[in-house]
C-alpha atoms as a PDB file:
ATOM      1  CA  UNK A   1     105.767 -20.622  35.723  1.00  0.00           C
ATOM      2  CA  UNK A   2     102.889 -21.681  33.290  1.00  0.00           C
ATOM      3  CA  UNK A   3     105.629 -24.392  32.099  1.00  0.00           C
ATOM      4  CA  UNK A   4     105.046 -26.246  35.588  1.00  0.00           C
ATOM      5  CA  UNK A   5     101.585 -25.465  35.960  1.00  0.00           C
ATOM      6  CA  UNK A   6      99.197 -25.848  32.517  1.00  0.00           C
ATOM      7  CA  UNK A   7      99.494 -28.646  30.104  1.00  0.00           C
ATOM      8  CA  UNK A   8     100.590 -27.857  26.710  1.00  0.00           C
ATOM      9  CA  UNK A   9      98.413 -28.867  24.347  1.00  0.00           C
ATOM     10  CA  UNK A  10     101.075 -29.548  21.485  1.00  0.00           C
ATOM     11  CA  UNK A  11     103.448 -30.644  23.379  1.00  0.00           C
ATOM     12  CA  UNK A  12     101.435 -33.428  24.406  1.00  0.00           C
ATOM     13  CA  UNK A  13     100.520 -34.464  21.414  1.00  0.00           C
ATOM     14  CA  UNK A  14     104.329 -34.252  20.468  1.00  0.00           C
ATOM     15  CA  UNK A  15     105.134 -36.092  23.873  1.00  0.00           C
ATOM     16  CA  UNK A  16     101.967 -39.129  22.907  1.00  0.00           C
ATOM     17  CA  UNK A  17     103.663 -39.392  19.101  1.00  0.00           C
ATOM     18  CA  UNK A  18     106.939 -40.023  20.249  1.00  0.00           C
ATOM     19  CA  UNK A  19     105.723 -43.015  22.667  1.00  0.00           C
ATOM     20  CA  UNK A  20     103.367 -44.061  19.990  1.00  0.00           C
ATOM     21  CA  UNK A  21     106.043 -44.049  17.215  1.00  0.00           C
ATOM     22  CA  UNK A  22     108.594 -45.826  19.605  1.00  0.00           C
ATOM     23  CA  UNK A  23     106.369 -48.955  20.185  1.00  0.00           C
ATOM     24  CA  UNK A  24     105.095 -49.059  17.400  1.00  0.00           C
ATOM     25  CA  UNK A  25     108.333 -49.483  15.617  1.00  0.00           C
ATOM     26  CA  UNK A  26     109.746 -51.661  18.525  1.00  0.00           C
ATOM     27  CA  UNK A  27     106.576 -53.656  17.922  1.00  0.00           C
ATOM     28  CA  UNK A  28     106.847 -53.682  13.753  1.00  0.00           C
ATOM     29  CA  UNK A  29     110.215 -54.626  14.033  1.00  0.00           C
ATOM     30  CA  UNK A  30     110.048 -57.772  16.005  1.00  0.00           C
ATOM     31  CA  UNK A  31     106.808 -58.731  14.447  1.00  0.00           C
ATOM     32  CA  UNK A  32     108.050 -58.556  11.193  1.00  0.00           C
ATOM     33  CA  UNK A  33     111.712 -60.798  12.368  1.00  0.00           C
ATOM     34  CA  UNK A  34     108.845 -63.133  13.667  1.00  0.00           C
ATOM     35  CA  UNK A  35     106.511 -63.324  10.694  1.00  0.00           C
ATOM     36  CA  UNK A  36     108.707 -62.527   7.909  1.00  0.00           C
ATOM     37  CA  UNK A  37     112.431 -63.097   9.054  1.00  0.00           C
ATOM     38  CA  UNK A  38     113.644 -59.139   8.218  1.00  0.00           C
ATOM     39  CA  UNK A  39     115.473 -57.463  10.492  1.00  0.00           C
ATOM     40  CA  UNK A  40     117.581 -60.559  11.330  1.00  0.00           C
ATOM     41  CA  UNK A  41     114.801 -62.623  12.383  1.00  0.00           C
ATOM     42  CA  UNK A  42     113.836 -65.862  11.629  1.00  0.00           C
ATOM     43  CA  UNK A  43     110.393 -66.305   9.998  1.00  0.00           C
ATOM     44  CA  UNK A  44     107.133 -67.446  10.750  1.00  0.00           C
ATOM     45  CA  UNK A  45     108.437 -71.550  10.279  1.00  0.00           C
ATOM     46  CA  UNK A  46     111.148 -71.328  12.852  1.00  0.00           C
ATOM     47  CA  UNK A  47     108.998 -68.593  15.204  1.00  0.00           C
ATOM     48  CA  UNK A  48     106.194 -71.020  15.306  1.00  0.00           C
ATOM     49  CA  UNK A  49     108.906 -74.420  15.997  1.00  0.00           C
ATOM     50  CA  UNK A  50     110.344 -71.956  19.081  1.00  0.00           C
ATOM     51  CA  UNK A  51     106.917 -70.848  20.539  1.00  0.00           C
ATOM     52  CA  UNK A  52     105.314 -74.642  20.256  1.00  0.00           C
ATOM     53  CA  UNK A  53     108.617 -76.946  20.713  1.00  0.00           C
ATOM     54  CA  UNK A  54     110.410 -74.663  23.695  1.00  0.00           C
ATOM     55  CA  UNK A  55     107.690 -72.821  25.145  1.00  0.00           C
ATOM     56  CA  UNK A  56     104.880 -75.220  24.654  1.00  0.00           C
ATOM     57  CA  UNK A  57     102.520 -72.342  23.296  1.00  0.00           C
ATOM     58  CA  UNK A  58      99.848 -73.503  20.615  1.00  0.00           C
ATOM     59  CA  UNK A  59     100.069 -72.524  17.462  1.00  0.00           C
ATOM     60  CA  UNK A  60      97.165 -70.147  17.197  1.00  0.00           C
ATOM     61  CA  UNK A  61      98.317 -68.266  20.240  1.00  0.00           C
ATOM     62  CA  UNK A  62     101.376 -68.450  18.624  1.00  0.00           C
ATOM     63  CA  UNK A  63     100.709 -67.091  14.901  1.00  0.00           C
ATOM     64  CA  UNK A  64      98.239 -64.573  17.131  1.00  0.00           C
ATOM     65  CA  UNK A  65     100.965 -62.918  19.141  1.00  0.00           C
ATOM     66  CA  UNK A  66     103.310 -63.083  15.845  1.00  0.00           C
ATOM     67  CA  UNK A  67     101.183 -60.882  13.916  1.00  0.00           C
ATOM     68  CA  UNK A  68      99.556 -58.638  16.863  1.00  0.00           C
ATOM     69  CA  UNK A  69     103.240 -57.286  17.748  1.00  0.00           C
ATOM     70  CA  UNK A  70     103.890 -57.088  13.450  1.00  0.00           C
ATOM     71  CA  UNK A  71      99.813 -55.364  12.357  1.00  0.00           C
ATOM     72  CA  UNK A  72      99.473 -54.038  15.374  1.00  0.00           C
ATOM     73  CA  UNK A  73     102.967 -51.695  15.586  1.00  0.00           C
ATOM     74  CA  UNK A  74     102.088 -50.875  12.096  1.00  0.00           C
ATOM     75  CA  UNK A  75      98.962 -49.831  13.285  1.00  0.00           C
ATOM     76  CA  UNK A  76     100.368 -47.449  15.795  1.00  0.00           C
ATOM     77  CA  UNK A  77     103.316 -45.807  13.682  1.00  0.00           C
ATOM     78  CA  UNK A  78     100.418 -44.661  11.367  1.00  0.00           C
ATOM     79  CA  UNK A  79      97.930 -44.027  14.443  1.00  0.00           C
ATOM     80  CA  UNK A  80      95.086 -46.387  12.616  1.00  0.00           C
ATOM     81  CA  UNK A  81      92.778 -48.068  15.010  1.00  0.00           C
ATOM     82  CA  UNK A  82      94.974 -47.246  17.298  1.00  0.00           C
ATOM     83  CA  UNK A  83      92.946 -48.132  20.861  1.00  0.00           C
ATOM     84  CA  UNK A  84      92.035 -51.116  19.183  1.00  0.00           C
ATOM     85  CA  UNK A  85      95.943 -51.812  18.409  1.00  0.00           C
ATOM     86  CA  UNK A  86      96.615 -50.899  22.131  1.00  0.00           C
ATOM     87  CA  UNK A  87      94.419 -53.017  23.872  1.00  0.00           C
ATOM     88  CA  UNK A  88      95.229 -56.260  21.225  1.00  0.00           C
ATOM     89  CA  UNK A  89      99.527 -55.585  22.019  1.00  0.00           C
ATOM     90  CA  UNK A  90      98.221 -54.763  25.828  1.00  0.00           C
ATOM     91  CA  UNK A  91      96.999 -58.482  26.103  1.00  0.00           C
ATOM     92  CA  UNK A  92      99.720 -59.763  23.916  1.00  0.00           C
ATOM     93  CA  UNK A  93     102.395 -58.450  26.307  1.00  0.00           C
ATOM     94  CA  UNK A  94     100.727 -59.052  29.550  1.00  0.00           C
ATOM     95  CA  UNK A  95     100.662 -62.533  28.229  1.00  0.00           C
ATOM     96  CA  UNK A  96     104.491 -62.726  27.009  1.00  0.00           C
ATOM     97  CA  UNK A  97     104.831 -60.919  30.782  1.00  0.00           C
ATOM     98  CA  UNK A  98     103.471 -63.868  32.545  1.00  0.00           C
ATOM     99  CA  UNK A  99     105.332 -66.372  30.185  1.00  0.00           C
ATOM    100  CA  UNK A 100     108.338 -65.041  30.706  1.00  0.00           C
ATOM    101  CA  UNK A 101     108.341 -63.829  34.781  1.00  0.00           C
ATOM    102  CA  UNK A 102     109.839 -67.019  35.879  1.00  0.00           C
ATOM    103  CA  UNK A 103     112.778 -66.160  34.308  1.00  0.00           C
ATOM    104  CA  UNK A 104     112.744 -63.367  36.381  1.00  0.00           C
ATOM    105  CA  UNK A 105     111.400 -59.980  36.153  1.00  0.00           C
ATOM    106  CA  UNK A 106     115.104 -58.287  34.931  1.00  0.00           C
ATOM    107  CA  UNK A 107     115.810 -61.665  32.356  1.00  0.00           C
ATOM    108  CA  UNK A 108     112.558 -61.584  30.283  1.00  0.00           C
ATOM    109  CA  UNK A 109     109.455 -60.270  31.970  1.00  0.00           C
ATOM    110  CA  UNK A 110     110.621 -56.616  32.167  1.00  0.00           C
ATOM    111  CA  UNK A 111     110.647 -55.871  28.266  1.00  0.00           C
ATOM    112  CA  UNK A 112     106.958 -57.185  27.934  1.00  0.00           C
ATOM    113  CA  UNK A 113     105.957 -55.294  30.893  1.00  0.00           C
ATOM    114  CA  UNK A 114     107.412 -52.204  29.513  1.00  0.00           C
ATOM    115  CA  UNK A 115     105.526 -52.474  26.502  1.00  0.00           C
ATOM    116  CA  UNK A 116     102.134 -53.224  28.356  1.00  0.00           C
ATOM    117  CA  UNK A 117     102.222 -50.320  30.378  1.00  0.00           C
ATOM    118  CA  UNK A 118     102.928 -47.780  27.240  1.00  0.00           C
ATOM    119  CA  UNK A 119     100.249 -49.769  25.234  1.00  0.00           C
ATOM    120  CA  UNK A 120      97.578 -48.663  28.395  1.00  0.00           C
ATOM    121  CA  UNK A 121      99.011 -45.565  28.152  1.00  0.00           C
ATOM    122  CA  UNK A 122      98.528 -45.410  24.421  1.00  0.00           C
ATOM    123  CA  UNK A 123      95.132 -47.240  24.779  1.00  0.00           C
ATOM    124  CA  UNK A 124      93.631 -44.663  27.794  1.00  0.00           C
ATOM    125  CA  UNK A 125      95.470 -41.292  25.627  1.00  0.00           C
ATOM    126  CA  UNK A 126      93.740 -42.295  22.147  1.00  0.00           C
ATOM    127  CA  UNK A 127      95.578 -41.430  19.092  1.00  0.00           C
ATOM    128  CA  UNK A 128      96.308 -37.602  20.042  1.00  0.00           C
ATOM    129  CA  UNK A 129      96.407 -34.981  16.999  1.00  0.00           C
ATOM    130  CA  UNK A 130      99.288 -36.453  14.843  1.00  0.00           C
ATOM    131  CA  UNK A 131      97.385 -39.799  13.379  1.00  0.00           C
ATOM    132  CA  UNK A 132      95.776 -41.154  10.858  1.00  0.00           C
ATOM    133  CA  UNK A 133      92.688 -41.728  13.623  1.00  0.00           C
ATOM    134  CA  UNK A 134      92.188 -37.738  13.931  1.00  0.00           C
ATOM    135  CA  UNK A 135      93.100 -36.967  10.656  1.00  0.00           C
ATOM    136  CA  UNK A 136      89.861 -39.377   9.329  1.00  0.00           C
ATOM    137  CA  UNK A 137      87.846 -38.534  12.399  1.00  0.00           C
ATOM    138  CA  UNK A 138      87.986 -34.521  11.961  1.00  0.00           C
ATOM    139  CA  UNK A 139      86.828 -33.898   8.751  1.00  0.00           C
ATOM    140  CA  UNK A 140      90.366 -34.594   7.090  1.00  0.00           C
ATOM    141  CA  UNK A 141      91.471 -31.040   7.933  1.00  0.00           C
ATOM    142  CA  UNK A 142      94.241 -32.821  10.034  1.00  0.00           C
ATOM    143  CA  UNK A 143      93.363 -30.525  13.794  1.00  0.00           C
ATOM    144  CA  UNK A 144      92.050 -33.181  16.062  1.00  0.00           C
ATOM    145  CA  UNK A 145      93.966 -32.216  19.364  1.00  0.00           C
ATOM    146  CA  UNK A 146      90.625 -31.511  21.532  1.00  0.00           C
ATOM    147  CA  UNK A 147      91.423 -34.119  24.968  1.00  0.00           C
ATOM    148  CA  UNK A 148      88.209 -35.394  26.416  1.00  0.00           C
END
């Protein structure tokens, strides 16, 4: 009964890492088609022509998003500044969210708003046990699961 009733520690922390991780990699993956052109993607050049040309973005916001979703899911696989990293993607995607809605929420807007709402729950959980955040922040003996 204590299985539907307390909160496991650990497996939280397991249960944070695995959301964490997934961005994160979701995140580094896309950023680094849109900055670098791995993964399949096309580079900063032809990211920049798409976001300014078709979507009439400028290119500050537009080299700004690139490299949130690329730093910032690095950021988060490793669990390094990771509420910072939150918040930064949070904006990021609420503002690909809005960009993309009048396409409709199923044909664009519902992958940004995915990633919005794990990045708050990322950004109000903190980096949990399993990160480079607790390991630096508790002495570097690697236990940092106290939730407060």
């Amino acid at each position: 009964m204590k299985l539907l009733t307390e909160t496991n520690t650990t497996l939280l922390n397991i249960s944070l890492l695995m959301l964490r991780l997934t961005v994160g990699i979701i995140l580094f993956l896309a950023g680094a088609g849109k900055v670098l052109g791995w993964f399949g993607g096309m580079g900063i050049d032809a990211t920049l022509d798409i976001f300014v040309s078709q979507m009439g973005i400028h290119p500050v916001l537009a080299y700004l998003s690139s490299y949130t979703e690329f730093i910032g899911g690095f950021l988060l696989i490793v669990g390094l500044f990771t509420r910072p990293a939150a918040f930064a993607i949070m904006i990021n995607m609420l503002v690909a969210a809005v960009v993309t809605l009048p396409n409709g929420f199923l044909k664009g807007a519902s992958y940004p708003f995915s990633m919005m709402v794990s990045s708050i729950i990322i950004l109000l959980a903190g980096p949990m046990a399993y990160s480079l955040d607790a390991w630096l922040l508790s002495g570097r003996n690697g236990h940092y699961s106290k939730i407060s």
